[in-house]
N, C-alpha and C. Protein backbone atom coordinates (compact mmCIF):
# COMPACT_ATOMS: atom_id res chain seq x y z
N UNK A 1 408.38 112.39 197.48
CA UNK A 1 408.11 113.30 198.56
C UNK A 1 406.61 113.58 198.61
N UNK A 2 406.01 113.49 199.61
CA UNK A 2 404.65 114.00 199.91
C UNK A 2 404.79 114.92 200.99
N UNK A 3 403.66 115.86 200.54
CA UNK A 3 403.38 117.55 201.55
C UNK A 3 402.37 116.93 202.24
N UNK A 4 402.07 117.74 203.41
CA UNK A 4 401.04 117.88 204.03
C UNK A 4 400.65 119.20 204.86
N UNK A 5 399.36 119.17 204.76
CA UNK A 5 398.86 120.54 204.73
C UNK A 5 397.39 120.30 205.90
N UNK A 6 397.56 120.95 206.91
CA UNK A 6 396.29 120.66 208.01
C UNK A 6 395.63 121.83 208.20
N UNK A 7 394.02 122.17 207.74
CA UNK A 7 393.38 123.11 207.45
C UNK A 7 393.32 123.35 209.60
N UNK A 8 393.28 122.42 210.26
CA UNK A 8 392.04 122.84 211.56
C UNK A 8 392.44 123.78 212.18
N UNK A 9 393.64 124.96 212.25
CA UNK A 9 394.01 125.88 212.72
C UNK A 9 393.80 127.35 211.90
N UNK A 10 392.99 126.68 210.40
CA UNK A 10 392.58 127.88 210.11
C UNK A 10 391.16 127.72 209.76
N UNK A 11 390.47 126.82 210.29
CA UNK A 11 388.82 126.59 209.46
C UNK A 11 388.52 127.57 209.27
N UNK A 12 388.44 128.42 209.88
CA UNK A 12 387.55 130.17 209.88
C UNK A 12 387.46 130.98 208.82
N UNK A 13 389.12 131.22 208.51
CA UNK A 13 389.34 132.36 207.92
C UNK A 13 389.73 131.96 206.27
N UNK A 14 388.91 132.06 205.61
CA UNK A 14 389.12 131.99 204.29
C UNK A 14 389.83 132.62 203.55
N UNK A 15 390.05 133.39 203.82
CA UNK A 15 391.46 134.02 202.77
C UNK A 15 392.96 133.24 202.93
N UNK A 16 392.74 132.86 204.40
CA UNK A 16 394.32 131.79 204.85
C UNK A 16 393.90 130.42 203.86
N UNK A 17 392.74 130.34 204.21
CA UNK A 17 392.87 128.84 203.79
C UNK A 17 393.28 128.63 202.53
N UNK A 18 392.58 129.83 201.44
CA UNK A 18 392.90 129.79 199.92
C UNK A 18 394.83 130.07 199.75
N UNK A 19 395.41 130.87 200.56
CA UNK A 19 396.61 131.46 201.02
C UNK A 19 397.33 130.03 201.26
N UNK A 20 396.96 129.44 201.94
CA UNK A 20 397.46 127.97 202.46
C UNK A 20 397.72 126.92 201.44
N UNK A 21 396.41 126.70 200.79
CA UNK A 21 396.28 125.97 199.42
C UNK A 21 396.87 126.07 198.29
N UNK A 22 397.14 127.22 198.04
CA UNK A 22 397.74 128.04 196.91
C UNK A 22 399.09 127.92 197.21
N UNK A 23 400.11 128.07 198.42
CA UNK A 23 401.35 127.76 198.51
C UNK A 23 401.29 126.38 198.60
N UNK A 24 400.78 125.23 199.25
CA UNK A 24 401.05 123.97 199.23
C UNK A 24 401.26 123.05 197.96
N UNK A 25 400.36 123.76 196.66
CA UNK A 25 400.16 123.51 195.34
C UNK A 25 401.58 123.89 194.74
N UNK A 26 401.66 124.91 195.39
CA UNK A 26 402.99 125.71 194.28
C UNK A 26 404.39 124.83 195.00
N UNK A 27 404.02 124.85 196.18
CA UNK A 27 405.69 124.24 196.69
C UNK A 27 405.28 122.73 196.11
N UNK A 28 404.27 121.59 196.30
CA UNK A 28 404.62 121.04 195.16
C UNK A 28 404.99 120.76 193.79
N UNK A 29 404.19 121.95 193.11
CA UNK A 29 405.49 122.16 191.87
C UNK A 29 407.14 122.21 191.91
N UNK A 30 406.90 122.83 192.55
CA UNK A 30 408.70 123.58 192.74
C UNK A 30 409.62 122.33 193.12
N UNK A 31 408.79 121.45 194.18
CA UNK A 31 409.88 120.18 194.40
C UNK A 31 409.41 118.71 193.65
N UNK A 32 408.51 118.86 192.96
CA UNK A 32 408.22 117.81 192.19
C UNK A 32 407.36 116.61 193.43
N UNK A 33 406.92 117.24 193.98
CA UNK A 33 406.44 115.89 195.33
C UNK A 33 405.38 115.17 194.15
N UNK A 34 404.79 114.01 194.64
CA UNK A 34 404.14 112.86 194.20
C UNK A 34 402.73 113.06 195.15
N UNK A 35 402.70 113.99 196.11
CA UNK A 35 401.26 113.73 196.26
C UNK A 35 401.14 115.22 197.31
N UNK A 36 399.84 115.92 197.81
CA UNK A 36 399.93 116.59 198.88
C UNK A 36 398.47 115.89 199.78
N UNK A 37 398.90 115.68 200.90
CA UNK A 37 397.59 115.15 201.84
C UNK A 37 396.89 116.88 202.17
N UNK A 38 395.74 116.96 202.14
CA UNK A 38 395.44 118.12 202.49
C UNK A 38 394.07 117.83 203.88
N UNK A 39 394.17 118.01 205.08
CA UNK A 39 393.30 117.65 206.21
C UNK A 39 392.27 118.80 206.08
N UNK A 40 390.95 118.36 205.88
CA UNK A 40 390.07 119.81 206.56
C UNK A 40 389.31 119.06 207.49
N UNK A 41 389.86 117.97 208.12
CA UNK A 41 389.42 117.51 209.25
C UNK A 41 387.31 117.08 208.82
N UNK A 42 386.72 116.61 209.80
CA UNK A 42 385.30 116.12 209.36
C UNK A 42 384.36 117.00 209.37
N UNK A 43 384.35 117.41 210.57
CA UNK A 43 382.84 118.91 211.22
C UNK A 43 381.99 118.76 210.14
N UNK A 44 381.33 119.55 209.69
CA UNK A 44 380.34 119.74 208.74
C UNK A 44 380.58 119.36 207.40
N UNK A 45 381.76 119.23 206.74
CA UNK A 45 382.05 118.68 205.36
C UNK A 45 382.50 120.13 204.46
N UNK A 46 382.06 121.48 205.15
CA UNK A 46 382.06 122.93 204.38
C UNK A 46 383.17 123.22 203.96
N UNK A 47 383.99 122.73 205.27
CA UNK A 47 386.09 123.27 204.17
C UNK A 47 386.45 122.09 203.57
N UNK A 48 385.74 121.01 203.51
CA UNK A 48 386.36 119.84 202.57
C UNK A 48 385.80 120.86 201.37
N UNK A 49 384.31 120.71 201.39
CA UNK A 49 383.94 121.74 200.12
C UNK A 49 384.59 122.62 199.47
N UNK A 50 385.13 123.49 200.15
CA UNK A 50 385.74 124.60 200.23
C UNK A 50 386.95 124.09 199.64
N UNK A 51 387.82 123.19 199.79
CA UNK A 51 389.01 122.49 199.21
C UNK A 51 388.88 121.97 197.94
N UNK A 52 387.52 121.39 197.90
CA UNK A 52 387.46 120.53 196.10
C UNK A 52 387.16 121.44 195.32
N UNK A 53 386.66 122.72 195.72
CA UNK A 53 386.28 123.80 194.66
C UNK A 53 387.43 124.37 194.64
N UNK A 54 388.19 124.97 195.43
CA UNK A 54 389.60 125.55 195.17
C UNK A 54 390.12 124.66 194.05
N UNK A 55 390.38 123.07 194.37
CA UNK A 55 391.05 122.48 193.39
C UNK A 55 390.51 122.25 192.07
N UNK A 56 389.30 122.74 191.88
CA UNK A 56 388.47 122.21 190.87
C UNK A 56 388.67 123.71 189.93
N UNK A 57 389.21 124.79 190.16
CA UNK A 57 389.91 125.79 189.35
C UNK A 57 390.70 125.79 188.65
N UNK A 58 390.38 126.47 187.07
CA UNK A 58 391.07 125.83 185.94
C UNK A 58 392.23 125.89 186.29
N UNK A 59 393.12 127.32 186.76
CA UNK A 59 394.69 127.60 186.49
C UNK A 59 395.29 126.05 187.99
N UNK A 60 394.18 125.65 189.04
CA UNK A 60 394.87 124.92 189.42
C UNK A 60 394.71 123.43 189.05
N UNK A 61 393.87 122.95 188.80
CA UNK A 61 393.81 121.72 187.72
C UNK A 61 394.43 121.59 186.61
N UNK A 62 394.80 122.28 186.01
CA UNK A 62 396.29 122.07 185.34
C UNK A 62 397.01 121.62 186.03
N UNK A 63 397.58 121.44 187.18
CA UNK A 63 398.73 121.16 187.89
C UNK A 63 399.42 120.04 188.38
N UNK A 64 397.76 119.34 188.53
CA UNK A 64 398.09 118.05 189.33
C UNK A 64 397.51 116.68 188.08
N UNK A 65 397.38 115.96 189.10
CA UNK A 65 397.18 114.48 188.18
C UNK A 65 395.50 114.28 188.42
N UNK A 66 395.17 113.84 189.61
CA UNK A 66 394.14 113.73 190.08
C UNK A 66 394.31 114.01 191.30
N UNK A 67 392.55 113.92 192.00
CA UNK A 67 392.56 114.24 193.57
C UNK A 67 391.86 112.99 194.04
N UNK A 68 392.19 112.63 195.41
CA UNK A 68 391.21 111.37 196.02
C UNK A 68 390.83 111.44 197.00
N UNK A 69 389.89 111.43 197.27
CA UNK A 69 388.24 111.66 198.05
C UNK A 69 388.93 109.88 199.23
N UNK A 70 389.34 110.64 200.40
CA UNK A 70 389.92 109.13 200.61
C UNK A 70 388.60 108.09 201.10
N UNK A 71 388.11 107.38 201.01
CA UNK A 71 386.99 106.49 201.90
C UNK A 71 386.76 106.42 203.10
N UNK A 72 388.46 106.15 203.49
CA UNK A 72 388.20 105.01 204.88
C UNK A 72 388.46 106.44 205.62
N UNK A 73 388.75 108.07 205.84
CA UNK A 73 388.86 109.12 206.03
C UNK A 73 388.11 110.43 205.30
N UNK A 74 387.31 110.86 206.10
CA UNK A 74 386.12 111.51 205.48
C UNK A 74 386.71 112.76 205.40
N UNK A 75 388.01 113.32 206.47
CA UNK A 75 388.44 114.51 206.74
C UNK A 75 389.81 114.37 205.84
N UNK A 76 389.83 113.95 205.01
CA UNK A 76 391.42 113.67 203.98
C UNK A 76 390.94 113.77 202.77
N UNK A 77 392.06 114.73 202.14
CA UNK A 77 391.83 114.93 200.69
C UNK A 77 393.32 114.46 199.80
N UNK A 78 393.59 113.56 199.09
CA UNK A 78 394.97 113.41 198.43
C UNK A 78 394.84 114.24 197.14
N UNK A 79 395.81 114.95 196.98
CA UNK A 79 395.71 115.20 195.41
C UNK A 79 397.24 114.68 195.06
N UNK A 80 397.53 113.87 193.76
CA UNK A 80 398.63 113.47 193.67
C UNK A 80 398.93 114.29 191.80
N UNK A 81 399.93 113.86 191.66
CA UNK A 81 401.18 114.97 190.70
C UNK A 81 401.67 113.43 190.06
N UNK A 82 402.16 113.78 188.75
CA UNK A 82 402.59 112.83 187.87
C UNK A 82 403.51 113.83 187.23
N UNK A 83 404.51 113.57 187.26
CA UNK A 83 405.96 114.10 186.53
C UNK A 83 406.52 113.27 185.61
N UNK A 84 406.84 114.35 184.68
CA UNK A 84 407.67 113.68 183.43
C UNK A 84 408.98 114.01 183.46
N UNK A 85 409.44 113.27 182.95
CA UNK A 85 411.18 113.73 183.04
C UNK A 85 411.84 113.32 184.31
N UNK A 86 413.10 113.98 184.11
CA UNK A 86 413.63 113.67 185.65
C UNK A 86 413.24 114.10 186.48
N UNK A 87 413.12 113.87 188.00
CA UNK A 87 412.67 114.59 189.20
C UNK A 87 413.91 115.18 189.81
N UNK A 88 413.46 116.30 190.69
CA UNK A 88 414.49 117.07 191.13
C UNK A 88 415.05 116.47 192.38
């Protein structure tokens, strides 16, 4: 299962966005998904920023596997999840 999560209806307001991020992280825990796409779309690069520092927080870097900076999409962020055990 992969989430997806599209910042461009909240660029503005930073408390949603962290609000946004913070549930998309957790509901991937909860269902064991394999990856979350997270969009902050291109504009200036400031809420991609704004996204790799959120993820770059200890209690949430624990969580995941890695994140990927996609190439061929400047406005895409993957962070993917590695599970042990059975999946739900």
């Amino acid at each position: 299962m992969r989430l997806k999560l599209d910042l461009h209806d909240i660029y503005n307001r930073g408390d949603e966005i962290d609000r946004a991020l913070r549930e998309v992280i957790e509901e991937a825990v909860r269902t064991h998904a394999v990856a979350v796409e997270i969009i902050p779309g291109k504009g200036s690069g400031q809420l991609k920023k704004r996204v790799l520092r959120f993820l770059e927080r200890k209690e949430v870097k624990a969580l995941y596997h890695r994140v990927e900076k996609d190439s061929d999409n400047f406005g895409r962020v993957v962070v993917h999840f590695r599970w042990h055990g059975p999946r739900r």
